[in-house]
Protein backbone atom coordinates (compact mmCIF):
# COMPACT_ATOMS: atom_id res chain seq x y z
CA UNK A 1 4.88 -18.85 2.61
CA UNK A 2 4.21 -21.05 5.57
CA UNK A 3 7.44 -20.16 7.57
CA UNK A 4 7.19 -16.92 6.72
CA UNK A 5 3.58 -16.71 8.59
CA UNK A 6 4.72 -18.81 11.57
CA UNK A 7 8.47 -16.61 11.85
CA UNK A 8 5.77 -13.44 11.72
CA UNK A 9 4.44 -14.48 15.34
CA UNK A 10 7.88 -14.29 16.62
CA UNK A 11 8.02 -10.56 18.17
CA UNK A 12 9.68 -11.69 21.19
CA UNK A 13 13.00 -11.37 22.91
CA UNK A 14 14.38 -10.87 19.16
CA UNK A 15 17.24 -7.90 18.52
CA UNK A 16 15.87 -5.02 17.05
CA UNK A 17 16.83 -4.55 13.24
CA UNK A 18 19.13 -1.39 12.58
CA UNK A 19 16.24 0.29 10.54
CA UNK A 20 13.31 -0.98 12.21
CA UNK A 21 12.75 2.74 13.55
CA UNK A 22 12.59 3.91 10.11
CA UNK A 23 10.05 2.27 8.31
CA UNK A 24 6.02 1.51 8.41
CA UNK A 25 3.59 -0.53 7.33
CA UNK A 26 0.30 0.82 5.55
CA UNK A 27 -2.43 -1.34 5.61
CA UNK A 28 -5.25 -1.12 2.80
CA UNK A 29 -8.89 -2.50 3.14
CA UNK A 30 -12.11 -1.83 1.06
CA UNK A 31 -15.21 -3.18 2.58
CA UNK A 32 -16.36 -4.40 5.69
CA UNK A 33 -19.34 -6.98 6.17
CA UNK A 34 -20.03 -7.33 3.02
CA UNK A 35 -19.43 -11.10 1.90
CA UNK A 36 -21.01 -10.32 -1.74
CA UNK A 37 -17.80 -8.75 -2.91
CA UNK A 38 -14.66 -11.30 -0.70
CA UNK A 39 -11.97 -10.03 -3.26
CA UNK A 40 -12.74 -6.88 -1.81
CA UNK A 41 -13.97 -7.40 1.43
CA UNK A 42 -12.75 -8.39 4.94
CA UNK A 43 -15.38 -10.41 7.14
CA UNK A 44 -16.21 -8.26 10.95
CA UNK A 45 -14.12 -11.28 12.49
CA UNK A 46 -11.44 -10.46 10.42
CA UNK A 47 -11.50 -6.99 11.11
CA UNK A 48 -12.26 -7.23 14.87
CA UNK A 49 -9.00 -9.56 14.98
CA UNK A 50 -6.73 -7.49 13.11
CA UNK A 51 -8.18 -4.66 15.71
CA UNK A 52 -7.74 -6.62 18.88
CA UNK A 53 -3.58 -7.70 17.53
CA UNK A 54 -3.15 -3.75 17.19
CA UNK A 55 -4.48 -3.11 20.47
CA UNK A 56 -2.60 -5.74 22.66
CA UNK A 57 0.89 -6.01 20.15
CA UNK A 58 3.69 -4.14 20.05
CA UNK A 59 2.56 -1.90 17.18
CA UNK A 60 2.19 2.01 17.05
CA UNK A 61 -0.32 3.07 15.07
CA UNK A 62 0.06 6.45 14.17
CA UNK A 63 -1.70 8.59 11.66
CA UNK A 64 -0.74 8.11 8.08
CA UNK A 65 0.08 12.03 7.55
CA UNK A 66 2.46 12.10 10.51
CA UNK A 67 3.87 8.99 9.15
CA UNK A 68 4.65 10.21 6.04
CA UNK A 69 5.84 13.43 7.75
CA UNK A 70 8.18 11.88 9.96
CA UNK A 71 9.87 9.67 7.16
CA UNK A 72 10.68 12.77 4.76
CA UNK A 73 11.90 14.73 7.87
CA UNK A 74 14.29 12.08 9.03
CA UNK A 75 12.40 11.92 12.29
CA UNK A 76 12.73 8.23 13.91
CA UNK A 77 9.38 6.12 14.38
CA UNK A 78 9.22 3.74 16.34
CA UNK A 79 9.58 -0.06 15.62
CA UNK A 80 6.67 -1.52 14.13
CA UNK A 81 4.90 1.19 12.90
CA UNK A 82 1.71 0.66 11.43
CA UNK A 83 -0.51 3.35 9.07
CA UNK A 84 -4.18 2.26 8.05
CA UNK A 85 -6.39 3.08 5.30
CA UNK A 86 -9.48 2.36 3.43
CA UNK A 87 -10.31 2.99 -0.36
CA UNK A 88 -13.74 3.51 -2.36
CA UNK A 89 -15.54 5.18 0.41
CA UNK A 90 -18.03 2.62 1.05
CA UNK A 91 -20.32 2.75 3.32
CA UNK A 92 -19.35 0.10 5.43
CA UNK A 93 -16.63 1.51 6.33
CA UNK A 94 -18.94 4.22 7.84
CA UNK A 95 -21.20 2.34 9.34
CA UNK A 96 -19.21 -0.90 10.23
CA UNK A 97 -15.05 -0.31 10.19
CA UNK A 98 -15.45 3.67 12.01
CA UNK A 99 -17.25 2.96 14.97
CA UNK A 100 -14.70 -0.38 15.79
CA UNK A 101 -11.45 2.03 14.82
CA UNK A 102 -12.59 5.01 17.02
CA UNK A 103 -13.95 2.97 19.87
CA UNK A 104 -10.43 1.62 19.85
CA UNK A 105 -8.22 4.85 19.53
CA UNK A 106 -6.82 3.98 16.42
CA UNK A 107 -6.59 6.62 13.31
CA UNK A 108 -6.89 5.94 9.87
CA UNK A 109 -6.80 7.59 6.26
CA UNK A 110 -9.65 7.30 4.02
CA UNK A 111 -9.07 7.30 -0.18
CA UNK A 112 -12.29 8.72 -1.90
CA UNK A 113 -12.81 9.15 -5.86
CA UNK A 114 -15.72 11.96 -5.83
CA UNK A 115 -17.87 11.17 -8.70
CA UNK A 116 -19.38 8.23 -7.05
CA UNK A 117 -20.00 10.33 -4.42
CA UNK A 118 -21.57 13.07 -6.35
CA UNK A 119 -23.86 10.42 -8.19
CA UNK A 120 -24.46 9.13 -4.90
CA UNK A 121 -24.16 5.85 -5.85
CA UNK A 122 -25.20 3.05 -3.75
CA UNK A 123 -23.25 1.54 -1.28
CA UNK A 124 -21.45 4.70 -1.24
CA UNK A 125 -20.77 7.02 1.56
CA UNK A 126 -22.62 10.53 1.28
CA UNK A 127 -20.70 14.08 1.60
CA UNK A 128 -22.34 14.68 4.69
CA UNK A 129 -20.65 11.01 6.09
CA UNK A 130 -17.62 12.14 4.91
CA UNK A 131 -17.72 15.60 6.45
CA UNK A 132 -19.04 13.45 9.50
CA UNK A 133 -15.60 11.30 9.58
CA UNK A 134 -13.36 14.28 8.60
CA UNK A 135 -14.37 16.32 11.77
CA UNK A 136 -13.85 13.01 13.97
CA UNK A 137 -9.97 12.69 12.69
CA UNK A 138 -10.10 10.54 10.03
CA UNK A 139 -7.79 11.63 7.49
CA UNK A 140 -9.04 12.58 3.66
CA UNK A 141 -7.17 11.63 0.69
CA UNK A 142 -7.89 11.79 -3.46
CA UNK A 143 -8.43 8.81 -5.74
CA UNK A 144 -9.29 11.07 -8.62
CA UNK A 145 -12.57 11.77 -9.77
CA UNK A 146 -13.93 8.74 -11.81
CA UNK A 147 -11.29 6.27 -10.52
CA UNK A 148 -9.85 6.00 -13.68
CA UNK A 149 -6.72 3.91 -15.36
CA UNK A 150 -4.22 6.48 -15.27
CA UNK A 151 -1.60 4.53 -16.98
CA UNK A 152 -4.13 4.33 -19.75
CA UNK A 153 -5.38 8.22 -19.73
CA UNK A 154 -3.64 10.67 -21.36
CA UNK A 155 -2.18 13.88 -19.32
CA UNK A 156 -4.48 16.15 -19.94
CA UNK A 157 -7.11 13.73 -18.37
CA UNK A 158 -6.01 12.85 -15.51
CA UNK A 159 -5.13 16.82 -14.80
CA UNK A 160 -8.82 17.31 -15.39
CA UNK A 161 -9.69 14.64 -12.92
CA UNK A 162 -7.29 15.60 -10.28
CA UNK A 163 -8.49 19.01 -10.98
CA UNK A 164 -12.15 18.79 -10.85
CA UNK A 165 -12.20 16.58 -7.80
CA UNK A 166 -9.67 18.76 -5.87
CA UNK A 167 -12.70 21.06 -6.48
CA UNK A 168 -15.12 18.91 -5.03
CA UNK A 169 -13.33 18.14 -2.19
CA UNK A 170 -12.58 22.09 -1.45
CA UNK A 171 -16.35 22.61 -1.88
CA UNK A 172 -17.34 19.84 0.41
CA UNK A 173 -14.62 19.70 2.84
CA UNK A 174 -13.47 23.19 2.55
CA UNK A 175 -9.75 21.82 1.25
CA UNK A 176 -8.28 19.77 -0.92
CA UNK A 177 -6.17 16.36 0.16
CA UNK A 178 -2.22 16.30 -0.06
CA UNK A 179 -2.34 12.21 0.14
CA UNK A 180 -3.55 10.41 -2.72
CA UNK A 181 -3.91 6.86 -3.80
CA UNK A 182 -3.68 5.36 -7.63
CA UNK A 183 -6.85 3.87 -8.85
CA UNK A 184 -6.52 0.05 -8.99
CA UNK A 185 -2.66 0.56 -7.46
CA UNK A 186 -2.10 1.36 -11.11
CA UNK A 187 0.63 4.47 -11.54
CA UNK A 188 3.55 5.13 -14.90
CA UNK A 189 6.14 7.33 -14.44
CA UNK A 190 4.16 10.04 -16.35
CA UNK A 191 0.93 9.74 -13.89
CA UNK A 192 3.25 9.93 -10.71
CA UNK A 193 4.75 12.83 -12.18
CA UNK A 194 1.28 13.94 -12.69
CA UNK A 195 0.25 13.81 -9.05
CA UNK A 196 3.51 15.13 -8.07
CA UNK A 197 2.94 18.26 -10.07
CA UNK A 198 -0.73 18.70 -8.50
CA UNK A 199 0.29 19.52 -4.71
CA UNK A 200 0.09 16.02 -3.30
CA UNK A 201 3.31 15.10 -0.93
CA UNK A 202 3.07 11.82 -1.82
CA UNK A 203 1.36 8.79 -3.16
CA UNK A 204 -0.10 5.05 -2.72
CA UNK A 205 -0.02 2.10 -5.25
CA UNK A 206 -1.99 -1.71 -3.84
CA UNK A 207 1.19 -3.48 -3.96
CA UNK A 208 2.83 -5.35 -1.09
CA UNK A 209 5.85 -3.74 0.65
CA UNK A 210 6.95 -1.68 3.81
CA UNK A 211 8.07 1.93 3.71
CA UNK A 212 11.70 2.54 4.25
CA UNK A 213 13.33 5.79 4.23
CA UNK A 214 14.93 5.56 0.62
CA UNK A 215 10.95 4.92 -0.44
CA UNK A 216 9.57 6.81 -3.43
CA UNK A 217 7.33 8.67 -1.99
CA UNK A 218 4.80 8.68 -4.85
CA UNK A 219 4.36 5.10 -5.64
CA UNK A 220 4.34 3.89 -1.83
CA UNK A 221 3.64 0.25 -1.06
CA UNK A 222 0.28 -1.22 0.97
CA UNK A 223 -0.26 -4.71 1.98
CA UNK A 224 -4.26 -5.24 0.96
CA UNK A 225 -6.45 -7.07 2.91
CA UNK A 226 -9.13 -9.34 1.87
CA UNK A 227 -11.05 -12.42 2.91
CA UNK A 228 -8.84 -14.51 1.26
CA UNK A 229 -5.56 -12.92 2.42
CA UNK A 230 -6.64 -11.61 5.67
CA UNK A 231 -6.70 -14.02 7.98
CA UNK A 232 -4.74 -13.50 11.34
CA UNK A 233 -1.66 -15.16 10.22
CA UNK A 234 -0.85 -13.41 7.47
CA UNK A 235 -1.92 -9.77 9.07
CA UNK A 236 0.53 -10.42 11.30
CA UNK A 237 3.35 -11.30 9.16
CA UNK A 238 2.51 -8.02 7.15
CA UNK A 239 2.53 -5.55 10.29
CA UNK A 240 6.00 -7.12 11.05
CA UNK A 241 7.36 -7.10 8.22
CA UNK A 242 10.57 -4.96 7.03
CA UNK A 243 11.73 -2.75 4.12
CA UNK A 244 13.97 -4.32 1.99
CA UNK A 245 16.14 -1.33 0.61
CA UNK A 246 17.00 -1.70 -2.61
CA UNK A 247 18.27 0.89 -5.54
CA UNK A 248 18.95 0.45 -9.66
CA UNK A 249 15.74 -0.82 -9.84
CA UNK A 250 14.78 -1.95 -12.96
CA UNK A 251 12.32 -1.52 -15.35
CA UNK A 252 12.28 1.84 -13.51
CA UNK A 253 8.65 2.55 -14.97
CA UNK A 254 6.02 0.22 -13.78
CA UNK A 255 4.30 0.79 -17.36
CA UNK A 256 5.29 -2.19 -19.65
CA UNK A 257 4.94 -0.98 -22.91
CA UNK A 258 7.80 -2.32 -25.00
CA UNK A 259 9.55 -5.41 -23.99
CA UNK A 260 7.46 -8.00 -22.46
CA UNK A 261 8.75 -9.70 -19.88
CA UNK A 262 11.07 -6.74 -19.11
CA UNK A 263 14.38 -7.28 -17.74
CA UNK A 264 13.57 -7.03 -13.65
CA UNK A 265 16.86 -6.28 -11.59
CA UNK A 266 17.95 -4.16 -8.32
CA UNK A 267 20.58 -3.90 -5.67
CA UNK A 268 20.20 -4.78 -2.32
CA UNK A 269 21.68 -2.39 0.32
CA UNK A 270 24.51 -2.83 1.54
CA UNK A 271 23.61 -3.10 5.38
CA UNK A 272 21.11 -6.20 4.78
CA UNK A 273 22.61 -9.51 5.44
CA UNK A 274 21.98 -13.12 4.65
CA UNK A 275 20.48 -11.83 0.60
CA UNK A 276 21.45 -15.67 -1.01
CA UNK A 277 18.23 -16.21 1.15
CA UNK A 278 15.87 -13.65 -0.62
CA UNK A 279 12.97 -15.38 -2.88
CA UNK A 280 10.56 -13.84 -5.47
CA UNK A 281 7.33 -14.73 -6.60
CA UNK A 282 5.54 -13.19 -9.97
CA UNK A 283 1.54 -13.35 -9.71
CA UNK A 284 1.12 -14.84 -13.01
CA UNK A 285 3.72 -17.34 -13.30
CA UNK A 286 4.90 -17.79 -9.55
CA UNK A 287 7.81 -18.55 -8.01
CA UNK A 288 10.69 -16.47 -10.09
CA UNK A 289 14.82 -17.67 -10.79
CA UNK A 290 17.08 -15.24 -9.63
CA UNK A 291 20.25 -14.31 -11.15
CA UNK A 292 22.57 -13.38 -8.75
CA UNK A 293 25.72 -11.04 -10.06
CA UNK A 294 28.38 -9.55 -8.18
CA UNK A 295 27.44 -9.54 -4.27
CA UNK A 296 24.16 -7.65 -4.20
CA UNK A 297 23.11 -7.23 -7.56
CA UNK A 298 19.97 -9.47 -8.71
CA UNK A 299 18.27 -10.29 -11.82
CA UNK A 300 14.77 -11.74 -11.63
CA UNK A 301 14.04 -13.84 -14.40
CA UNK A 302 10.20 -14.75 -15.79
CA UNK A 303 9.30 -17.11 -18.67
CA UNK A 304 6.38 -15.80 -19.87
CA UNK A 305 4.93 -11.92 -20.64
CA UNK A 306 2.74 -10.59 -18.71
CA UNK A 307 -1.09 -10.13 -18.61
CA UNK A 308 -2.53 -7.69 -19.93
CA UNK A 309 -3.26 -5.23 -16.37
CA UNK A 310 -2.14 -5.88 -13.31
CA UNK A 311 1.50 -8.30 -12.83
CA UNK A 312 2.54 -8.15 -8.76
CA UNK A 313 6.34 -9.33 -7.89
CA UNK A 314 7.03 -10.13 -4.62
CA UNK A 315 10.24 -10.79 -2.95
CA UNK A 316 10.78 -11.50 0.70
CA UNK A 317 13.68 -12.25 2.76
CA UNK A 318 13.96 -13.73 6.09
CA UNK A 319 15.90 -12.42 9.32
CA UNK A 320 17.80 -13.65 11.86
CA UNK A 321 15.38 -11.42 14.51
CA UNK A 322 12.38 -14.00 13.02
CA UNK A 323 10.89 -11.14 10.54
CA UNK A 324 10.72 -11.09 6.91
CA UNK A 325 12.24 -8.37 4.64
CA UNK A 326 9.55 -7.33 2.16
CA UNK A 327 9.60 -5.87 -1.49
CA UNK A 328 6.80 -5.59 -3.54
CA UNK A 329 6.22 -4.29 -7.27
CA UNK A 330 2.81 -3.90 -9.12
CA UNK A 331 3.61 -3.58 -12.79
CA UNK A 332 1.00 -2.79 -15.82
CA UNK A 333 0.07 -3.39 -19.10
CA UNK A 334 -2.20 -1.01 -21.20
CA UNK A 335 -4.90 -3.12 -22.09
């Protein structure tokens, strides 16, 4: 991971990758300030420095609707594209992250589940907040009602939830969202299907990854930030990063219910070069053996099963322009 953070810095006098104009990066933070919770939680430095490399790099930030917009229209965006957004509604985000992002011009998308709300929980943003940040741009997007396990719930529970806080948010905010974000990253086949079938245009899981134009659009990749991983370095090596397009992607269902490791395999596009360089890394066992068949076919192989909850695979691939090629997975198993 060390040359990948220093090759991130290199921006410069580089040739621009073929599908650099069609891809973006989403960032995802939580809390602001508050130290208490660091697996959650990016220090004000942190933020202020992620702020000030927007600002002064070669980034656009643009809103995440329009991103999304532009990406299933086939309009171009340009290079380095960045979208931002913030789960949990908590209020430091109101009273810490806001004021820094609209001082500075830059948009963001904020995730709320609305039972905590409702309850009025503390450390929780209000309605009124919320209304507040709505009618100064910031963008308003579902996490269900009770920020559930989907995988876990049945159908006719997470309907309910979608249902009754699409209700709340109409009430409050006089519509209901059309981005949402999985609880926990956490999303089956049958729960994207789920959101699908409620009106949203598309969806957000937590893992790592950068948005390419052959994307599915309801299980969309975020790098997360936290105190841990969001130091300067490796914010920068996430809002260069590129997608790594990829199809025949297997285990196509995230939800590992039957074979444990599954069998992990996909193709690389054809346009990508120099793929006998491409690397994976599982989060519970590390660094994974590939199995490369045929040109761009690739099997990743793990020893062990996975977890119970949350697995993340990562694989990255460097490029000649001093970037790295990113594709990220979040799998699950029912606990």
């Amino acid at each position: 991971m060390g040359l990948a953070l220093a090759a991130a810095v290199a921006w410069t006098g580089t040739a621009l990758p073929a599908d650099a104009a069609d891809s973006a990066v989403v960032i995802m933070y939580h809390r602001f300030g508050e130290t208490t919770y660091p697996s959650t939680n990016v220090t004000i430095e942190q933020f202020e420095s992620h702020i000030k490399e927007l600002k002064r790099g070669p980034y656009s930030v643009l809103p995440l609707p329009e991103i999304v917009a532009r990406l299933r229209d086939d309009r171009p965006l340009p290079d380095r594209t960045v979208g931002l957004s913030v789960d949990d509604a908590y209020s430091s985000f109101h009273g810490e992250a806001w004021p820094r992002l609209k001082a500075a011009g830059l948009p963001v998308t904020l995730f709320v589940a609305t039972r905590a709300v409702d309850r009025k929980l503390s450390g929780i943003m209000s309605w009124r907040q919320i209304r507040e940040l709505a009618a100064d741009g910031v963008s308003i997007g579902s996490q269900t009602e009770t920020h559930l396990h989907m995988p876990d719930a049945g159908a006719a529970r997470n309907r309910g939830e979608i249902e009754r806080s699409n209700g709340r948010f109409i009430t409050e905010l006089g519509r209901a969202p059309e981005l949402f974000a999985y609880p926990y990253g956490e999303a089956s086949l049958a729960a994207q299907e789920i959101v699908r079938g409620a009106g949203f245009i598309t969806a957000f899981g937590q893992h790592s990854g950068v948005i390419g134009r052959t994307a599915n659009f309801f299980y969309l990749p975020r790098f997360s930030m936290n105190e841990k991983y969001g130091d300067l370095r490796r914010f920068r090596l996430a809002i260069n990063a590129l997608p790594l397009p990829v199809s025949d992607v297997t285990p196509s269902d995230p939800m590992i219910t039957a074979v444990n490791p599954p069998p992990i395999g996909f193709t690389v596009g054809g346009g990508i070069t120099g793929v006998g360089r491409l690397t994976c890394f599982a989060s519970h066992e590390g660094r994974a053996r590939l199995e490369r068949l045929g040109e761009r076919r690739f099997e990743v192989r793990v020893n062990t099963p996975f977890p119970r909850g949350r697995t993340r695979l990562n694989c990255t691939l460097p490029t000649r322009e001093g970037r790295w090629r990113w594709l990220g997975r979040q799998f699950y198993v029912p606990g």
